[in-house]
C-alpha atoms as a PDB file:
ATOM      1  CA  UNK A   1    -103.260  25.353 -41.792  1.00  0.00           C
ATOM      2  CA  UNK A   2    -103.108  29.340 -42.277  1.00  0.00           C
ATOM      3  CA  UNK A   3     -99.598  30.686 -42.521  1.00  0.00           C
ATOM      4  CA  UNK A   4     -99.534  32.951 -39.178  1.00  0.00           C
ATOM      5  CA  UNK A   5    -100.185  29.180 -36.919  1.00  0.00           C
ATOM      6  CA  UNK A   6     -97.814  27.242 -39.034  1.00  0.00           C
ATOM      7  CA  UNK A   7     -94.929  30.370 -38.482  1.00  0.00           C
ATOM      8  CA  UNK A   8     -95.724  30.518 -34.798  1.00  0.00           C
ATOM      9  CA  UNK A   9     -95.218  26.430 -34.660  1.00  0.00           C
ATOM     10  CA  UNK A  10     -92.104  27.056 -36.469  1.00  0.00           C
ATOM     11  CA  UNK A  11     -90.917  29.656 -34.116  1.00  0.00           C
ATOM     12  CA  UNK A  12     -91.678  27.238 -31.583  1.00  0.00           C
ATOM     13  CA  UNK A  13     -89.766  25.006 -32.463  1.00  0.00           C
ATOM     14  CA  UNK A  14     -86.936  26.952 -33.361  1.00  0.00           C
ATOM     15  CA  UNK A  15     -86.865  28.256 -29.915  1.00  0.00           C
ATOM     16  CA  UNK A  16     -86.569  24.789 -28.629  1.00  0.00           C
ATOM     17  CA  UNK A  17     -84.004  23.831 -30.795  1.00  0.00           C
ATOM     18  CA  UNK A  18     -81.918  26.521 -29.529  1.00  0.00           C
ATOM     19  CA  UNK A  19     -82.669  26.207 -25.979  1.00  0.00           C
ATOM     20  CA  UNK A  20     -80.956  22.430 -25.785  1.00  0.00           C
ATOM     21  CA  UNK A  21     -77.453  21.391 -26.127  1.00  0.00           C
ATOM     22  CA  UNK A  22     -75.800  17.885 -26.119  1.00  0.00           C
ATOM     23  CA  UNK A  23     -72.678  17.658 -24.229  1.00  0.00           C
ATOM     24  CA  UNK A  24     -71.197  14.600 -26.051  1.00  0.00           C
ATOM     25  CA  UNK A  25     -71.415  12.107 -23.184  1.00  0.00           C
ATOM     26  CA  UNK A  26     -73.658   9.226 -22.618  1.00  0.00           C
ATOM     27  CA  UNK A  27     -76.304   9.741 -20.240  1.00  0.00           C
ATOM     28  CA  UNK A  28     -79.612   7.906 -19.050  1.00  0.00           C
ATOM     29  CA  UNK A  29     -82.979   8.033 -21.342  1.00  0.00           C
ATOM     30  CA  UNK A  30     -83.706  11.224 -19.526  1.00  0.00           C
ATOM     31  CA  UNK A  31     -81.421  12.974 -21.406  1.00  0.00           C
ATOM     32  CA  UNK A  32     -83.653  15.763 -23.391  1.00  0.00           C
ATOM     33  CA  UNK A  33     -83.487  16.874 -27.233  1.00  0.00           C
ATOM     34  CA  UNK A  34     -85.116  18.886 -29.740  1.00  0.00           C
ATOM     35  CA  UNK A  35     -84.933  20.895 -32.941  1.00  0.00           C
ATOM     36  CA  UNK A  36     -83.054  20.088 -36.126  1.00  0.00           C
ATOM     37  CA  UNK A  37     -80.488  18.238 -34.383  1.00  0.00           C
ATOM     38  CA  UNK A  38     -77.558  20.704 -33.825  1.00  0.00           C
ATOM     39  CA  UNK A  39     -74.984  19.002 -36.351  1.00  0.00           C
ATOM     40  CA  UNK A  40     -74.737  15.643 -34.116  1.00  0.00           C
ATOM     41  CA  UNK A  41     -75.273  12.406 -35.838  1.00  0.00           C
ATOM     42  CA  UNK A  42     -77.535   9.291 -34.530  1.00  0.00           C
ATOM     43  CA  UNK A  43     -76.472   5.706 -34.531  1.00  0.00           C
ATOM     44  CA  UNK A  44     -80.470   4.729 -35.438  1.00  0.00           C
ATOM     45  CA  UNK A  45     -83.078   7.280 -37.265  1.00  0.00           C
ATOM     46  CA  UNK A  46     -86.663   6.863 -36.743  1.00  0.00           C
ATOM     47  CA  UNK A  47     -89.003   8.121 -39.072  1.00  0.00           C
ATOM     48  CA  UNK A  48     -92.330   9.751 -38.442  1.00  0.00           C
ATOM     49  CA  UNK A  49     -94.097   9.099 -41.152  1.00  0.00           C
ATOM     50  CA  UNK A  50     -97.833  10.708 -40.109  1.00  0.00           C
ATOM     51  CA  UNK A  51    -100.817   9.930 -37.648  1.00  0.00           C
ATOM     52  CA  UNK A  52    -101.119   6.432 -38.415  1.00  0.00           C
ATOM     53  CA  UNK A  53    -101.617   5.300 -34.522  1.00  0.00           C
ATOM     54  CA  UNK A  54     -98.732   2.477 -34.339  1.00  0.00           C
ATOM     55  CA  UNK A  55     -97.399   3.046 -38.156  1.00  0.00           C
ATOM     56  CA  UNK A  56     -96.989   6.525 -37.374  1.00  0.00           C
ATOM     57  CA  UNK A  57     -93.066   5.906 -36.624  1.00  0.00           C
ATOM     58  CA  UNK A  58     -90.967   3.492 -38.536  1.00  0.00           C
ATOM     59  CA  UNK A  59     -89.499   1.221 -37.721  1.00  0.00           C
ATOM     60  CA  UNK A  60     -91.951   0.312 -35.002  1.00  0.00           C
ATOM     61  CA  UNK A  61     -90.909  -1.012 -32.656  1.00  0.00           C
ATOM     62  CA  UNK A  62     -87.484  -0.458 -32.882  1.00  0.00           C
ATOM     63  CA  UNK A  63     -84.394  -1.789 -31.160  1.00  0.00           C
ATOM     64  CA  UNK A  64     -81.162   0.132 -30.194  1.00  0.00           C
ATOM     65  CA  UNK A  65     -78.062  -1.291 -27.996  1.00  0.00           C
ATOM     66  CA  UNK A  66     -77.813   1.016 -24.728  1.00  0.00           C
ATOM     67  CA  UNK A  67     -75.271   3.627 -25.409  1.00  0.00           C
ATOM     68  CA  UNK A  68     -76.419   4.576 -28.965  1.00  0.00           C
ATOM     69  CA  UNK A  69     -77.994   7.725 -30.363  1.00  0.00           C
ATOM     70  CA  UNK A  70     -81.633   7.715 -31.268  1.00  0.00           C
ATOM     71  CA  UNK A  71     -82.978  10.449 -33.533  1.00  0.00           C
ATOM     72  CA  UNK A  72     -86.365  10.985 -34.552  1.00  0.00           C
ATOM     73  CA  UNK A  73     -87.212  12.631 -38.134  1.00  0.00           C
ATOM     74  CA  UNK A  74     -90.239  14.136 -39.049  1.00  0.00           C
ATOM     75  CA  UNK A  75     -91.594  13.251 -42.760  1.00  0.00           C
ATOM     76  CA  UNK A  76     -95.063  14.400 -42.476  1.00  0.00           C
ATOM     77  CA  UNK A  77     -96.286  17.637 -43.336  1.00  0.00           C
ATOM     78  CA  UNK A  78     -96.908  18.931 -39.709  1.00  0.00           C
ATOM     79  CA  UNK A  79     -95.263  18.940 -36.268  1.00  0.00           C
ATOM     80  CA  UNK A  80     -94.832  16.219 -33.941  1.00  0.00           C
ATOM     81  CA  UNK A  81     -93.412  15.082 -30.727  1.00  0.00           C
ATOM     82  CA  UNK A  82     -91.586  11.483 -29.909  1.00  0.00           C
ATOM     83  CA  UNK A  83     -91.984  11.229 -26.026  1.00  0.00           C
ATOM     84  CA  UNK A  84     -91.903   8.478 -23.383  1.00  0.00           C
ATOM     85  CA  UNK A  85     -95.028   7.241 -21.497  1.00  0.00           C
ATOM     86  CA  UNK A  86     -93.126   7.712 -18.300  1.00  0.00           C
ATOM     87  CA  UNK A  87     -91.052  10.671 -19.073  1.00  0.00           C
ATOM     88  CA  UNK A  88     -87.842   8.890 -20.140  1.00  0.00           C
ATOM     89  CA  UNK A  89     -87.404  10.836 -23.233  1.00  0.00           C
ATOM     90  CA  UNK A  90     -89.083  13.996 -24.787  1.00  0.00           C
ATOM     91  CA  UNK A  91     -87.581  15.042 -28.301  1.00  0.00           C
ATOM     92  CA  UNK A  92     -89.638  18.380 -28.328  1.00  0.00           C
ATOM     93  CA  UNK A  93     -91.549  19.792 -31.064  1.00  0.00           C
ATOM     94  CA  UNK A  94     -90.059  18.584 -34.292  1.00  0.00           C
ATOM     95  CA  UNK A  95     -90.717  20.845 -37.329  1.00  0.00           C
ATOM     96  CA  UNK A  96     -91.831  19.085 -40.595  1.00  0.00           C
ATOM     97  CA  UNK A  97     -88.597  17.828 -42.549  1.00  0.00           C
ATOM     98  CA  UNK A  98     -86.577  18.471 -39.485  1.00  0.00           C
ATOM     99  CA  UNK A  99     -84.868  15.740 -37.358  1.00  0.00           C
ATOM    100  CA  UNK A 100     -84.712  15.802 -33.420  1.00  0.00           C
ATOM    101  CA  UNK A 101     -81.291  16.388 -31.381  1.00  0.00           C
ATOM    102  CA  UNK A 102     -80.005  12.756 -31.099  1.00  0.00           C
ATOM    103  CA  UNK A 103     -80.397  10.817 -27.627  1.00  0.00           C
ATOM    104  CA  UNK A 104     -78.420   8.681 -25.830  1.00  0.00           C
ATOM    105  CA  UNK A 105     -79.657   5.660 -24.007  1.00  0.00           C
ATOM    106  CA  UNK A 106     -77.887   4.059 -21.840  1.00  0.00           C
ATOM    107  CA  UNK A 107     -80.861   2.643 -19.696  1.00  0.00           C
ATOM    108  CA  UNK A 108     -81.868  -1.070 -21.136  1.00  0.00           C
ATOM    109  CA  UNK A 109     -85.699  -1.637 -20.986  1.00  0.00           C
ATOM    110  CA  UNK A 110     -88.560  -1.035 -23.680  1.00  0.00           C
ATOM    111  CA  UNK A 111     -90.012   2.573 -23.864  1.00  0.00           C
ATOM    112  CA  UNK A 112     -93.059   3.028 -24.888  1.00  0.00           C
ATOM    113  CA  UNK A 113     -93.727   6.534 -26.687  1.00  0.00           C
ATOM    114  CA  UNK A 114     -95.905   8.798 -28.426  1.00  0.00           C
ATOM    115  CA  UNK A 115     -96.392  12.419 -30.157  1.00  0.00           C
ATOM    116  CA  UNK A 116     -97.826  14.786 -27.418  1.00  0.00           C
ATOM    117  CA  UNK A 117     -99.512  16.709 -30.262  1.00  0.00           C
ATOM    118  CA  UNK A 118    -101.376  13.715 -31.869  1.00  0.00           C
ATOM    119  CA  UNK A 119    -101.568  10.891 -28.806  1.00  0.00           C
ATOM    120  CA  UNK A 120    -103.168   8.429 -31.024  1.00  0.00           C
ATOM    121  CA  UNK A 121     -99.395   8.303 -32.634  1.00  0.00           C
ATOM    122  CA  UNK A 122     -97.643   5.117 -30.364  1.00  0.00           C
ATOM    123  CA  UNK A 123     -94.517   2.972 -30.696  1.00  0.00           C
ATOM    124  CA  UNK A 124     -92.005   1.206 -28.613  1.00  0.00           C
ATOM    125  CA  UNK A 125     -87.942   1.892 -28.279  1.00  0.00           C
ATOM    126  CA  UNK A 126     -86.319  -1.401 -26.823  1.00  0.00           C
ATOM    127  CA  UNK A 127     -82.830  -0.701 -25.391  1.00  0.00           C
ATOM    128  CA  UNK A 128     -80.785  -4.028 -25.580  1.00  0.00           C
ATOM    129  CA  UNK A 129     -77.250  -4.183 -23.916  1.00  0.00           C
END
C-alpha cells in the first residue's frame, strides 16, 4: 500500500477518533466508538488478528456479562472495522496497532459482527447477564 492511501486511512481514522466521546455511563449495544480508545479501559479486549474469515478476531466467539466494556484491537498490518450485522455496534475504522473506544453492553443477546472493510472477517459477541 503506497504511503499517500495509507496517510489518508490514517487521517481517517484519526478524525473518527476525535469525533466520539464516551460519557462514562452504561448504555445499550448502540452505543458508538472508534479510534485509539481515548484513555478508557475495557473489561474484555478482542483481538483482530487479520482476514482470516471467522479467525480473524480472537477470541471468537466471545462472551461478555451485560454491563462490561468491549474493546476491539487491531494487530494486523491494515485497517479494520468490528461492526454488528444489525447495527448494534460499529467501532469505526481502527488504525493498525490501535485499539477501538471501549463499548458498553448492556443488551443480553449474541451479536454477530464483522469488518466493513474486509466482510469475509465474521465473529459473534454473546452478552450474558
Amino acid at each position: 500500500m503506497n504511503r499517500r492511501v495509507l496517510s489518508g486511512m490514517f487521517a481517517i481514522a484519526l478524525a473518527l477518533a476525535s469525533s466520539c466521546s464516551d460519557s462514562g455511563t452504561p448504555a445499550g449495544p448502540s452505543e458508538m466508538g472508534g479510534g485509539s480508545g481515548g484513555g478508557a479501559t475495557a473489561d474484555v479486549v478482542i483481538t483482530i488478528v487479520g482476514q482470516n474469515g471467522s479467525q480473524s478476531y480472537s477470541p471468537n466467539p466471545a462472551t461478555i456479562r451485560a454491563g462490561q466494556r468491549v474493546a476491539w484491537r487491531n494487530a494486523d498490518s491494515t485497517a479494520h472495522t468490528a461492526t454488528a450485522d444489525g447495527g448494534a455496534f460499529n467501532t469505526g475504522i481502527i488504525a493498525p496497532g490501535a485499539t477501538s473506544a471501549p463499548i458498553t453492553i448492556s443488551t443480553t443477546g449474541s451479536f454477530g459482527y464483522h469488518c466493513t472493510l474486509h466482510p469475509d472477517m465474521v465473529a459473534t459477541l454473546t452478552v450474558n447477564p
